[in-house]
Protein backbone atom coordinates (compact mmCIF):
# COMPACT_ATOMS: atom_id res chain seq x y z
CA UNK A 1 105.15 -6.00 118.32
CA UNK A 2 102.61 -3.57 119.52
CA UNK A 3 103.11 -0.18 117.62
CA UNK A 4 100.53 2.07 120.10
CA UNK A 5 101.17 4.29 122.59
CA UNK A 6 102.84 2.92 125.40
CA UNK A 7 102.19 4.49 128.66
CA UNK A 8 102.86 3.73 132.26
CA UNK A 9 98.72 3.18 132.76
CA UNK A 10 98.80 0.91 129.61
CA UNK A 11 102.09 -1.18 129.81
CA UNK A 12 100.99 -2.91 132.40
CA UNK A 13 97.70 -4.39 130.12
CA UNK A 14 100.04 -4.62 127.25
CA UNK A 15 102.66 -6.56 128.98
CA UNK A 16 100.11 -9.52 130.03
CA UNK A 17 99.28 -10.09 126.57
CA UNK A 18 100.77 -13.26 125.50
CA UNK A 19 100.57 -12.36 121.40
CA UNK A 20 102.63 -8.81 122.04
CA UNK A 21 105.86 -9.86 122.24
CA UNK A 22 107.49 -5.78 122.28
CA UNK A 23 106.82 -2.07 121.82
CA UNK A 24 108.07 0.95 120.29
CA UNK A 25 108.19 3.17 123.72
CA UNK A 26 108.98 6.68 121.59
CA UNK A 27 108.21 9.58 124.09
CA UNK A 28 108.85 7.48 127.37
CA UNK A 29 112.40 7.18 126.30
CA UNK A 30 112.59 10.70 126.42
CA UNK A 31 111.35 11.05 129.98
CA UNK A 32 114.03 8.91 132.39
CA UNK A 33 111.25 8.29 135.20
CA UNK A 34 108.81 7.35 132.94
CA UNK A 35 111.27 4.98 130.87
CA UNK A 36 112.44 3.15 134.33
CA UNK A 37 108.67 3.39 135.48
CA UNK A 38 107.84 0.66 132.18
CA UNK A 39 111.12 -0.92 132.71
CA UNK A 40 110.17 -1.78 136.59
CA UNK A 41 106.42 -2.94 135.12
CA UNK A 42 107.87 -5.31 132.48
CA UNK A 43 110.70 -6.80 135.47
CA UNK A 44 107.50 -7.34 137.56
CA UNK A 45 105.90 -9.26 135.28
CA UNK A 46 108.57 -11.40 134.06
CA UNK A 47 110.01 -12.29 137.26
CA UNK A 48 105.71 -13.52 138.11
């Protein structure tokens, strides 16, 4: 579980690393575009 910031211009670094298996998103969740921006990052990688 990675317990950093998680950002739209990190997630997408975060989300390839095999070991991190989740995050705590805290502000994005606040923020609906931002929240469906990480969403649409972690479907793209997943469906790779």
């Amino acid at each position: 579980l990675y317990g950093g910031s998680i950002k739209s211009d990190n997630f997408n670094s975060l989300a390839s690393v095999e070991e991190i298996d989740g995050g705590l998103v805290g502000g994005a969740s606040l923020d609906c575009k931002t929240f469906i921006e990480l969403y649409k990052i972690l479907m793209n990688k997943k469906l790779k």
